[in-house]
C-alpha atoms as a PDB file:
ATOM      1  CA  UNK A   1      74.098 113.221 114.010  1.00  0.00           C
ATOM      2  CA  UNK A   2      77.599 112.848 112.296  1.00  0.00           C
ATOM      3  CA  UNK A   3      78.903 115.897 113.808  1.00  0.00           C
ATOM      4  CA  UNK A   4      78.006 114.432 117.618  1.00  0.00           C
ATOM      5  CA  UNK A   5      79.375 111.221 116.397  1.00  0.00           C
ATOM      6  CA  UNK A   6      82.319 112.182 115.224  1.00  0.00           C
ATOM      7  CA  UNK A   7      82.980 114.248 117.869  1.00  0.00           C
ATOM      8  CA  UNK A   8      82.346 111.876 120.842  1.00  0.00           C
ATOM      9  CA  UNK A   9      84.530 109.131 118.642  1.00  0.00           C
ATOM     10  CA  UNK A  10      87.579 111.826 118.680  1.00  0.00           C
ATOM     11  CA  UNK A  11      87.551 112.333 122.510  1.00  0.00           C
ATOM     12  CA  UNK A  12      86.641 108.887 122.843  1.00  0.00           C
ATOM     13  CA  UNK A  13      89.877 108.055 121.027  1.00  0.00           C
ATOM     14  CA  UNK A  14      92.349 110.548 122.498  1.00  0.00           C
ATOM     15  CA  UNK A  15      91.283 109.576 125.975  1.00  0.00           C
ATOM     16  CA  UNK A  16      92.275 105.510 124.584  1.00  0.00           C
ATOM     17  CA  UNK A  17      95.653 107.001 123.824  1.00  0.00           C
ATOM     18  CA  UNK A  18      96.093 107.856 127.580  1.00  0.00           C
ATOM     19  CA  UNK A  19      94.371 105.012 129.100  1.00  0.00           C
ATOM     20  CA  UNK A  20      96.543 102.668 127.066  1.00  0.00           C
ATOM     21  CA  UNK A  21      99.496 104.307 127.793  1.00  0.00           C
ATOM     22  CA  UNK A  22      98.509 104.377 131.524  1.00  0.00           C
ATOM     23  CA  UNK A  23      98.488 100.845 131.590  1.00  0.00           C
ATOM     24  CA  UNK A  24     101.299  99.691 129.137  1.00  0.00           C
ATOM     25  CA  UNK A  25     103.776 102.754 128.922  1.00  0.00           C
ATOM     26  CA  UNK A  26     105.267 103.077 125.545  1.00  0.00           C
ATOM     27  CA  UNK A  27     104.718  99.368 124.709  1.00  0.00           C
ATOM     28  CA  UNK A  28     101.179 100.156 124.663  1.00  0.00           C
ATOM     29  CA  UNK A  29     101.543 103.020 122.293  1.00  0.00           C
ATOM     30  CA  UNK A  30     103.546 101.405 120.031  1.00  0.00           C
ATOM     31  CA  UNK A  31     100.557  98.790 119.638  1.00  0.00           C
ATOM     32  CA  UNK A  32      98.049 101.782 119.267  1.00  0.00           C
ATOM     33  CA  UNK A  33     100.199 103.107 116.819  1.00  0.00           C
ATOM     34  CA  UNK A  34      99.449 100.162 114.449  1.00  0.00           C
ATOM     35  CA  UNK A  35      95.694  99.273 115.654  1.00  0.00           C
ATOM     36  CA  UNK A  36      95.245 102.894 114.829  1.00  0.00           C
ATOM     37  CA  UNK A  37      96.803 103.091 111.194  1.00  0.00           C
ATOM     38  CA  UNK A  38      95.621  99.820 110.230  1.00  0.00           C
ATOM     39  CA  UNK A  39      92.182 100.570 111.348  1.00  0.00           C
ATOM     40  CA  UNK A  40      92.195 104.329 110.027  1.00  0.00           C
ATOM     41  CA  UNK A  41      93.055 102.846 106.260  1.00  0.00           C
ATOM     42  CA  UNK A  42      90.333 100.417 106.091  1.00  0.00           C
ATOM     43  CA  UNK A  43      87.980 103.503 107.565  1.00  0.00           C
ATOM     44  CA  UNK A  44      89.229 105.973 105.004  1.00  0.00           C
ATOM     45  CA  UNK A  45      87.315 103.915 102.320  1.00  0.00           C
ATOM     46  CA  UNK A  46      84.099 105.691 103.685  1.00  0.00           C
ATOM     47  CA  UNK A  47      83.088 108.931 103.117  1.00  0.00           C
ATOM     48  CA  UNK A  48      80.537 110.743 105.523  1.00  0.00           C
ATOM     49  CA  UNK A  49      79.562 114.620 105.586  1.00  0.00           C
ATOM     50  CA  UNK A  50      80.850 116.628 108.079  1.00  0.00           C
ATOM     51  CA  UNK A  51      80.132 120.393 109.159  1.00  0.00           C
ATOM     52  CA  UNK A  52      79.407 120.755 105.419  1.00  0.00           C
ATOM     53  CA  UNK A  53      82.267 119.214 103.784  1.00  0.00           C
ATOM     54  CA  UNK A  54      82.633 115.719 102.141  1.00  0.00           C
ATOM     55  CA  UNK A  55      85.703 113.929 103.750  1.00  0.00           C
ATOM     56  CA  UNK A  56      86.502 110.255 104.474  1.00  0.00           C
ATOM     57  CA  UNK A  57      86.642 108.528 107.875  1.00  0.00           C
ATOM     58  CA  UNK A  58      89.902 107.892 109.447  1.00  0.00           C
ATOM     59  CA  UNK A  59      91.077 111.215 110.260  1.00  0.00           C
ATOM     60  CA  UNK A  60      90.491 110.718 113.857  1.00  0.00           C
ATOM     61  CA  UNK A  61      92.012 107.858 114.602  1.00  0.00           C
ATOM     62  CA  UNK A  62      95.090 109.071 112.455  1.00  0.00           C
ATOM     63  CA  UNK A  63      94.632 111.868 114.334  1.00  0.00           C
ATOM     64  CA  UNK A  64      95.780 109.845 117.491  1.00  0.00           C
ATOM     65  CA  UNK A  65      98.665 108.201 116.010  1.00  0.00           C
ATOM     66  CA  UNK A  66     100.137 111.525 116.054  1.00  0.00           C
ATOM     67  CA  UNK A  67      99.352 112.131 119.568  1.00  0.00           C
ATOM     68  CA  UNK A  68     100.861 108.761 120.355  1.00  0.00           C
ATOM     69  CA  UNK A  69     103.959 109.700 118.787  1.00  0.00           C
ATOM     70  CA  UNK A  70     104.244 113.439 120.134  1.00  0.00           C
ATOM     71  CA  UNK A  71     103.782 111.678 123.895  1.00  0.00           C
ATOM     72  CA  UNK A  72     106.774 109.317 122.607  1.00  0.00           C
ATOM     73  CA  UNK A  73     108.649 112.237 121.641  1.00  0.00           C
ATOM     74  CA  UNK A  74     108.367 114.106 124.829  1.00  0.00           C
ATOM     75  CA  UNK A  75     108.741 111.382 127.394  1.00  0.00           C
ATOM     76  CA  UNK A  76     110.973 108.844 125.501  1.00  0.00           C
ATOM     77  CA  UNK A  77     112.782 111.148 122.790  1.00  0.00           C
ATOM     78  CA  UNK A  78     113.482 110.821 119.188  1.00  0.00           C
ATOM     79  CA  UNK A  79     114.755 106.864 119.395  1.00  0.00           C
ATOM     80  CA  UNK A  80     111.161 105.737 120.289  1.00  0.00           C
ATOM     81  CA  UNK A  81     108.624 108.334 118.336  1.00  0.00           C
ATOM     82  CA  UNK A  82     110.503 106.882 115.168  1.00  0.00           C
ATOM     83  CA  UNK A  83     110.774 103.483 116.066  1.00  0.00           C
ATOM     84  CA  UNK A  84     106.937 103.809 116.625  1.00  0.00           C
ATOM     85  CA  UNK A  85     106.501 105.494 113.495  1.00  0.00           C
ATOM     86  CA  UNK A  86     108.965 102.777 111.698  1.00  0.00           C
ATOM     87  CA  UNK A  87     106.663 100.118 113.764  1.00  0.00           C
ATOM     88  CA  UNK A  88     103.725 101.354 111.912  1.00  0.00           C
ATOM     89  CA  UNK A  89     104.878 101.540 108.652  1.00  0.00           C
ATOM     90  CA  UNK A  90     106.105  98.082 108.782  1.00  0.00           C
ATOM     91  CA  UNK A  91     102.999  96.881 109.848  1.00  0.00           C
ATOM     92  CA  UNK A  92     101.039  98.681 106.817  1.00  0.00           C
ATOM     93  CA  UNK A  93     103.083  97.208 104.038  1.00  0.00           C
ATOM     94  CA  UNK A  94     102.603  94.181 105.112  1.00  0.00           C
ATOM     95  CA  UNK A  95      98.891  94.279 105.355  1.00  0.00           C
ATOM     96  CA  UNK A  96      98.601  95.314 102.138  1.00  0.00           C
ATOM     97  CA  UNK A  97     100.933  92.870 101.058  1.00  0.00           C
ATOM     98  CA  UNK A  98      98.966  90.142 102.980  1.00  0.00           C
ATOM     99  CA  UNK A  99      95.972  90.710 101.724  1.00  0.00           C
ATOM    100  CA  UNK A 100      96.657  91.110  98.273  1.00  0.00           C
ATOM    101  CA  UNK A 101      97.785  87.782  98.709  1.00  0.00           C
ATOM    102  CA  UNK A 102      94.437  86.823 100.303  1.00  0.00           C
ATOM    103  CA  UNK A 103      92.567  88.317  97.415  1.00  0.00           C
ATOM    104  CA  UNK A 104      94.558  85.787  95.026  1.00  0.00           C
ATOM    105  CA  UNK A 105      93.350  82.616  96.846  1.00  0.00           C
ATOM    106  CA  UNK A 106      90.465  81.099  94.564  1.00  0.00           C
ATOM    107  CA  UNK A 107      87.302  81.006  97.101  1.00  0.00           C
ATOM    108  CA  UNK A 108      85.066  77.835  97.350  1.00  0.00           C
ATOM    109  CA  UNK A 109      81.953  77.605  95.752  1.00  0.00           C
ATOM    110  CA  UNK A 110      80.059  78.531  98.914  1.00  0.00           C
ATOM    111  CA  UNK A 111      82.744  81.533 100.256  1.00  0.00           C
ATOM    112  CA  UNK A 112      80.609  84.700 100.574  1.00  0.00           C
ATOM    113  CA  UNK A 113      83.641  87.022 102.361  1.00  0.00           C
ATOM    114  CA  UNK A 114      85.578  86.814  98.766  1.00  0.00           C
ATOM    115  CA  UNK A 115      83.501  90.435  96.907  1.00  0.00           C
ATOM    116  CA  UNK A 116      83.743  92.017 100.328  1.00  0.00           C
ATOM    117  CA  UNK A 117      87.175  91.707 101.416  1.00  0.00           C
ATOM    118  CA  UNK A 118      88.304  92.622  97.555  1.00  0.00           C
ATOM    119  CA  UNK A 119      85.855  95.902  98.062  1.00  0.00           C
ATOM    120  CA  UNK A 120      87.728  96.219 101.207  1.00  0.00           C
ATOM    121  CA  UNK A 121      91.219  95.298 100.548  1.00  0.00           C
ATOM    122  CA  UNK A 122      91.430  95.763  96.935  1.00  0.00           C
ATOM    123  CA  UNK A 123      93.378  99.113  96.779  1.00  0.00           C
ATOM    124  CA  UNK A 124      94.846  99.992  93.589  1.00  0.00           C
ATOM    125  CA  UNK A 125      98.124 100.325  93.908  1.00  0.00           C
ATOM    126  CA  UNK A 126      98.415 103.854  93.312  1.00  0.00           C
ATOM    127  CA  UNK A 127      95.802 104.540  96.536  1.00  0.00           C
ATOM    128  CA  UNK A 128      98.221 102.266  98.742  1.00  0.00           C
ATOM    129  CA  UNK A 129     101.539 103.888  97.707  1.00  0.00           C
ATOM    130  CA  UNK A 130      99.844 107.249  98.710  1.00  0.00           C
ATOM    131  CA  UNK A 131      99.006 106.150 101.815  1.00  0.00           C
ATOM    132  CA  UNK A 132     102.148 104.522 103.094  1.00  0.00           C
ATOM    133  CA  UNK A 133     104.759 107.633 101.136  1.00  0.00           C
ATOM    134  CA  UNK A 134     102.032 110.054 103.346  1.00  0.00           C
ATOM    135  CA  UNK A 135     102.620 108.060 106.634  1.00  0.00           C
ATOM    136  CA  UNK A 136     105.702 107.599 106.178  1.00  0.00           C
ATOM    137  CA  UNK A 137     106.691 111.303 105.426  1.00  0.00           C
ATOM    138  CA  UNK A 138     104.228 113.014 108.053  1.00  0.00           C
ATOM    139  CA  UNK A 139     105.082 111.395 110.508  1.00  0.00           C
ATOM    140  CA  UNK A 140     108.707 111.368 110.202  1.00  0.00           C
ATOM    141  CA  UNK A 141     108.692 115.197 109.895  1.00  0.00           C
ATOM    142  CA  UNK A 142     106.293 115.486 113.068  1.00  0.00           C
ATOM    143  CA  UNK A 143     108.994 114.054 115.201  1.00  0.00           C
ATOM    144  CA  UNK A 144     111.398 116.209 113.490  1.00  0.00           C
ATOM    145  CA  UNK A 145     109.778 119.042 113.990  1.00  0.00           C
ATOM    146  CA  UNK A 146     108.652 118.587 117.573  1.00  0.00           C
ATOM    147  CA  UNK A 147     112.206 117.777 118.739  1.00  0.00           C
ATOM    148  CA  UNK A 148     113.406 120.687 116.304  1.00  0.00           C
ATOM    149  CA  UNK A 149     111.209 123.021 118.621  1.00  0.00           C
ATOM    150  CA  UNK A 150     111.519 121.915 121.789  1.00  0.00           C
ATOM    151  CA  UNK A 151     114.880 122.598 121.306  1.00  0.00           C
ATOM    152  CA  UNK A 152     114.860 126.467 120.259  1.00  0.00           C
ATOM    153  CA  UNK A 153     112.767 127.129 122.943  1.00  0.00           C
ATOM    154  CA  UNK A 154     114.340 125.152 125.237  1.00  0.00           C
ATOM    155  CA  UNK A 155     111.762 122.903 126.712  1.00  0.00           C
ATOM    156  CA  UNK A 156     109.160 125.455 126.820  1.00  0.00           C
ATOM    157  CA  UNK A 157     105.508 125.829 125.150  1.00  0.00           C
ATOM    158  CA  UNK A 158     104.599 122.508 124.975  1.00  0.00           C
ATOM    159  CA  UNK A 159     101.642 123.196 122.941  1.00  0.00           C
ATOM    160  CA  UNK A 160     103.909 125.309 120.366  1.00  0.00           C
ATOM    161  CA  UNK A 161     105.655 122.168 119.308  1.00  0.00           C
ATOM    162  CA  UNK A 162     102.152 119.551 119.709  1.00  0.00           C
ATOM    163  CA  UNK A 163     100.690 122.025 117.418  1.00  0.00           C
ATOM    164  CA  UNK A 164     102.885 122.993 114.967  1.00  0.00           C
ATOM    165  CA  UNK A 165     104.373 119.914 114.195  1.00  0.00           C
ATOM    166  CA  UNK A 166     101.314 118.253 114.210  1.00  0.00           C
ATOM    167  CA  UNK A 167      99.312 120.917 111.623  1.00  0.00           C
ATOM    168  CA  UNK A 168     102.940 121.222 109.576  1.00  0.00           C
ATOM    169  CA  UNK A 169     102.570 116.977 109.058  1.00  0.00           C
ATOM    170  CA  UNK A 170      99.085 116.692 108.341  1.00  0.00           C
ATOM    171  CA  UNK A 171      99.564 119.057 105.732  1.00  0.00           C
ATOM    172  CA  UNK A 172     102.356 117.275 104.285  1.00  0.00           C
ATOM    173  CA  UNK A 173     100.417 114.140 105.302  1.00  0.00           C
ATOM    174  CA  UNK A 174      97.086 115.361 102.935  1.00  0.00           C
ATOM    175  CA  UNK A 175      99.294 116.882 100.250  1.00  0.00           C
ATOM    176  CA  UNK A 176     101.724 113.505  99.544  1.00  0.00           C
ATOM    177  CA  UNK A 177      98.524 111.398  99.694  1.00  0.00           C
ATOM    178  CA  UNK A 178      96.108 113.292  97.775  1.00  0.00           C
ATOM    179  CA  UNK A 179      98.488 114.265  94.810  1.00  0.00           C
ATOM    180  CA  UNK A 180      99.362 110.381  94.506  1.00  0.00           C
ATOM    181  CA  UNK A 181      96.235 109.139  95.048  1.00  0.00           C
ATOM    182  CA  UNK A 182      94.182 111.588  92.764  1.00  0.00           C
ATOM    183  CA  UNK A 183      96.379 113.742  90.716  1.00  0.00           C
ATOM    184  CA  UNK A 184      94.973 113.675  87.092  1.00  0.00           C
ATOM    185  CA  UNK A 185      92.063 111.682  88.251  1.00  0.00           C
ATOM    186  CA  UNK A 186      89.691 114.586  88.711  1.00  0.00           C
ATOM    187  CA  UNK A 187      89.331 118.030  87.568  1.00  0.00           C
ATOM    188  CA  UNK A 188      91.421 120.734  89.402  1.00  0.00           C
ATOM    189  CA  UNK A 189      89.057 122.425  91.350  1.00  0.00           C
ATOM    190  CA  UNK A 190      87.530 118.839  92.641  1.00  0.00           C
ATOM    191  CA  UNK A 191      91.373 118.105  93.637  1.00  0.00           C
ATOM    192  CA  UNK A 192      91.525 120.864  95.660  1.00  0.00           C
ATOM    193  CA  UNK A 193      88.607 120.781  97.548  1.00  0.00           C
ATOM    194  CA  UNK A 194      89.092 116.962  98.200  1.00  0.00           C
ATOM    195  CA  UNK A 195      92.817 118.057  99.597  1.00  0.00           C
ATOM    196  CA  UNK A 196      91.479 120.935 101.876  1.00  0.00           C
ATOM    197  CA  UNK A 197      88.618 119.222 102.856  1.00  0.00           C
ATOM    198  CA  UNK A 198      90.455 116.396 104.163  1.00  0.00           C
ATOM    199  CA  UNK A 199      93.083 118.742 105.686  1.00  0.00           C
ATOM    200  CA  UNK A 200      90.294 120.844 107.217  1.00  0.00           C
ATOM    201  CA  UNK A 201      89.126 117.930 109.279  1.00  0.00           C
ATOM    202  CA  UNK A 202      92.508 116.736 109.822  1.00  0.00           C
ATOM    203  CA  UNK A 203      93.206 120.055 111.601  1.00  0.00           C
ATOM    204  CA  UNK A 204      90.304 120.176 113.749  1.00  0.00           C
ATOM    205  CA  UNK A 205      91.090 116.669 115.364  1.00  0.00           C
ATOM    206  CA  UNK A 206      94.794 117.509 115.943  1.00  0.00           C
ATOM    207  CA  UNK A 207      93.774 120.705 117.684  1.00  0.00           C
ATOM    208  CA  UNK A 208      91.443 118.781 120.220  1.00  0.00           C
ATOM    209  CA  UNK A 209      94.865 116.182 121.270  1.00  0.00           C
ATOM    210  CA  UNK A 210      97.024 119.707 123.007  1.00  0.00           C
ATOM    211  CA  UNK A 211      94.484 118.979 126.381  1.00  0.00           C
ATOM    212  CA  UNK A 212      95.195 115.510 126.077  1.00  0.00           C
ATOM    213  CA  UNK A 213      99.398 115.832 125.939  1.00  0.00           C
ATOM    214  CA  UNK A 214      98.916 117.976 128.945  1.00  0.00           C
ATOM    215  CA  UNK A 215      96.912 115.703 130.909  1.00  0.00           C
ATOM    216  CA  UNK A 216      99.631 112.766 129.888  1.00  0.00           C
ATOM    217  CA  UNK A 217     102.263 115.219 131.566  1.00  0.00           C
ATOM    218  CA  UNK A 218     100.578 115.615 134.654  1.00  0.00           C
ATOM    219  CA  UNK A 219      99.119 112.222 135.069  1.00  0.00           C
ATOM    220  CA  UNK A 220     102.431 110.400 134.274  1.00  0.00           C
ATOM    221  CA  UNK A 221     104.935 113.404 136.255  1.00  0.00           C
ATOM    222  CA  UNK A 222     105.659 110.650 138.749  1.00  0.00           C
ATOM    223  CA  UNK A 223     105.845 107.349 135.957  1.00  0.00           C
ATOM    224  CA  UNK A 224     102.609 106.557 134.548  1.00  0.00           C
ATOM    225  CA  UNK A 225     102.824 103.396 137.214  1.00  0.00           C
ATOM    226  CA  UNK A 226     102.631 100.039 136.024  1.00  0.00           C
ATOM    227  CA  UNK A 227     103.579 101.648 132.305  1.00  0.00           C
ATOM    228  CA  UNK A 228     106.770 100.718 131.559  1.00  0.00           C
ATOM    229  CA  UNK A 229     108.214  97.082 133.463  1.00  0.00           C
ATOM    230  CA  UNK A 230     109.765  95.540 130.718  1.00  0.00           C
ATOM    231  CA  UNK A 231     112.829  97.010 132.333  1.00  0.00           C
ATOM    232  CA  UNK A 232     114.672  99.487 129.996  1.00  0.00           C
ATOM    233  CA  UNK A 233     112.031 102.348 130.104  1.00  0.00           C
ATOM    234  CA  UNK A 234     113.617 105.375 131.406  1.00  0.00           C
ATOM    235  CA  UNK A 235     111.265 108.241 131.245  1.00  0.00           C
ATOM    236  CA  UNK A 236     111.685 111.864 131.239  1.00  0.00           C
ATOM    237  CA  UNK A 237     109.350 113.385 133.670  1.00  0.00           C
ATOM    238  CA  UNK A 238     108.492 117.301 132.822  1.00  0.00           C
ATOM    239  CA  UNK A 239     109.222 118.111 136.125  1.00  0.00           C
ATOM    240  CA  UNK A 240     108.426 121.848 137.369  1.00  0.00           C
ATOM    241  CA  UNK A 241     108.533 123.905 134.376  1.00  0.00           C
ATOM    242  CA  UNK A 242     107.082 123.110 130.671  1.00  0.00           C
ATOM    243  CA  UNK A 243     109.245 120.515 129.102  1.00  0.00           C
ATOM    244  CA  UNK A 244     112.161 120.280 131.423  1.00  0.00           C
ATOM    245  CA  UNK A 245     113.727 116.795 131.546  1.00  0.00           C
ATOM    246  CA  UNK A 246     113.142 114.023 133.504  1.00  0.00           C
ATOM    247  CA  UNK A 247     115.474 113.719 136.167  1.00  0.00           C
ATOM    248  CA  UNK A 248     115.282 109.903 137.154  1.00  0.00           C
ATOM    249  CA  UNK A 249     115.029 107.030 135.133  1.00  0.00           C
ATOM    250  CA  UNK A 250     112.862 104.038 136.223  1.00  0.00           C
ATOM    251  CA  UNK A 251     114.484 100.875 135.891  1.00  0.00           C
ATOM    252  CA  UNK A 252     113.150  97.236 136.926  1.00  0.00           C
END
């Protein structure tokens, strides 16, 4: 049951990443960037069993945020995937920071939300540094990496540089977050197999997202339509060959 889930929830997702983009352009991924990582962080307090291994929820829709960034990267270059990635880290802090200051408030007498939200929101401060030092790292060096590629192969192998950038991050991603969050917490053996776990199913989503960069290529080779009119959207279309620039800029 959790394995169909989970799987029908990742394709569900990836195919969001498109049909948003379809319809806003890069505007539109920029929100799904922070729907995504706000939603994944509040998920990520669950765990569920999966294919055999005990891992927390979240992975999939962090999962996207990297596709949402790679599409950036190839179709609005470096300038956007980071301001995206900026975007979302921005908008973490400060919902941490805002509900911290929730928690504070002193709830009425009748208030029944006050023991939930905490259970919910209450992140030590050590779980929330993890998370934001792991976003923030990852997904900086998956735009790094995937421009770092594209270039030494000069446009070609798309799914080289979807791939390897993405696997590269999420290891960086589980590493950062689980040795911050859970370093000298448990014993050694239960640190590792929380780490690989988590990058195990980390992997396994990122590998389903190549299709999905591929269908955003040939669905948006002509603009993805009513995608970008906010009037300063140029777009690189992929023309002919794998990863060969744009050549007109669409401009309102």
């Amino acid at each position: 049951m959790n394995e169909t889930l989970w799987i029908t929830f990742a394709l569900v997702d990836l195919c969001m990443v498109l049909v948003v983009y379809r319809l806003f352009g890069r505007v539109g991924l920029f929100g799904l960037i922070v729907f995504n990582l706000l939603l994944c962080n509040i998920q990520v307090l669950k765990t569920v069993e999966l294919f055999g291994l005990t891992t927390t929820l979240g992975n999939v829709l962090y999962a996207s945020v990297f596709l949402a960034t790679d599409i950036l990267s190839e179709f609005h270059g470096k300038k956007e995937a980071r301001k995206g990635v900026l975007l979302g880290f921005v908008a973490l802090v400060m919902m941490v920071a805002y509900m911290q200051i929730a928690l504070l408030f002193q709830p009425a007498a009748d208030d029944f939300a006050q023991p939930h939200l905490a259970a919910l929101f209450g992140f030590m401060p050590r779980i929330a540094l993890a998370s934001m030092v792991a976003y923030l790292v990852s997904q900086m060096h998956d735009v790094w990496a995937f421009h770092a590629i594209r270039e030494r192969t000069g446009g070609r192998m798309l799914w080289l540089r979807n791939n390897v950038s993405t696997v590269v991050s999420q290891f960086l991603d589980s590493a950062i977050f689980c040795t911050i969050a859970f370093w000298g917490m448990f014993p050694i053996n239960v640190f590792w197999e929380i780490m690989l776990s988590t990058y195990i199913i980390k992997v396994a989503v990122a590998a389903l997202d190549t299709p999905f960069i591929y269908l955003a290529r040939r669905m948006f080779r002509r603009g993805p339509g009513k995608a970008d009119q906010d009037g300063d959207a140029g777009q690189a279309d992929p023309g002919q060959a794998d990863g060969t620039a744009w050549q007109a800029a669409h401009k309102h």
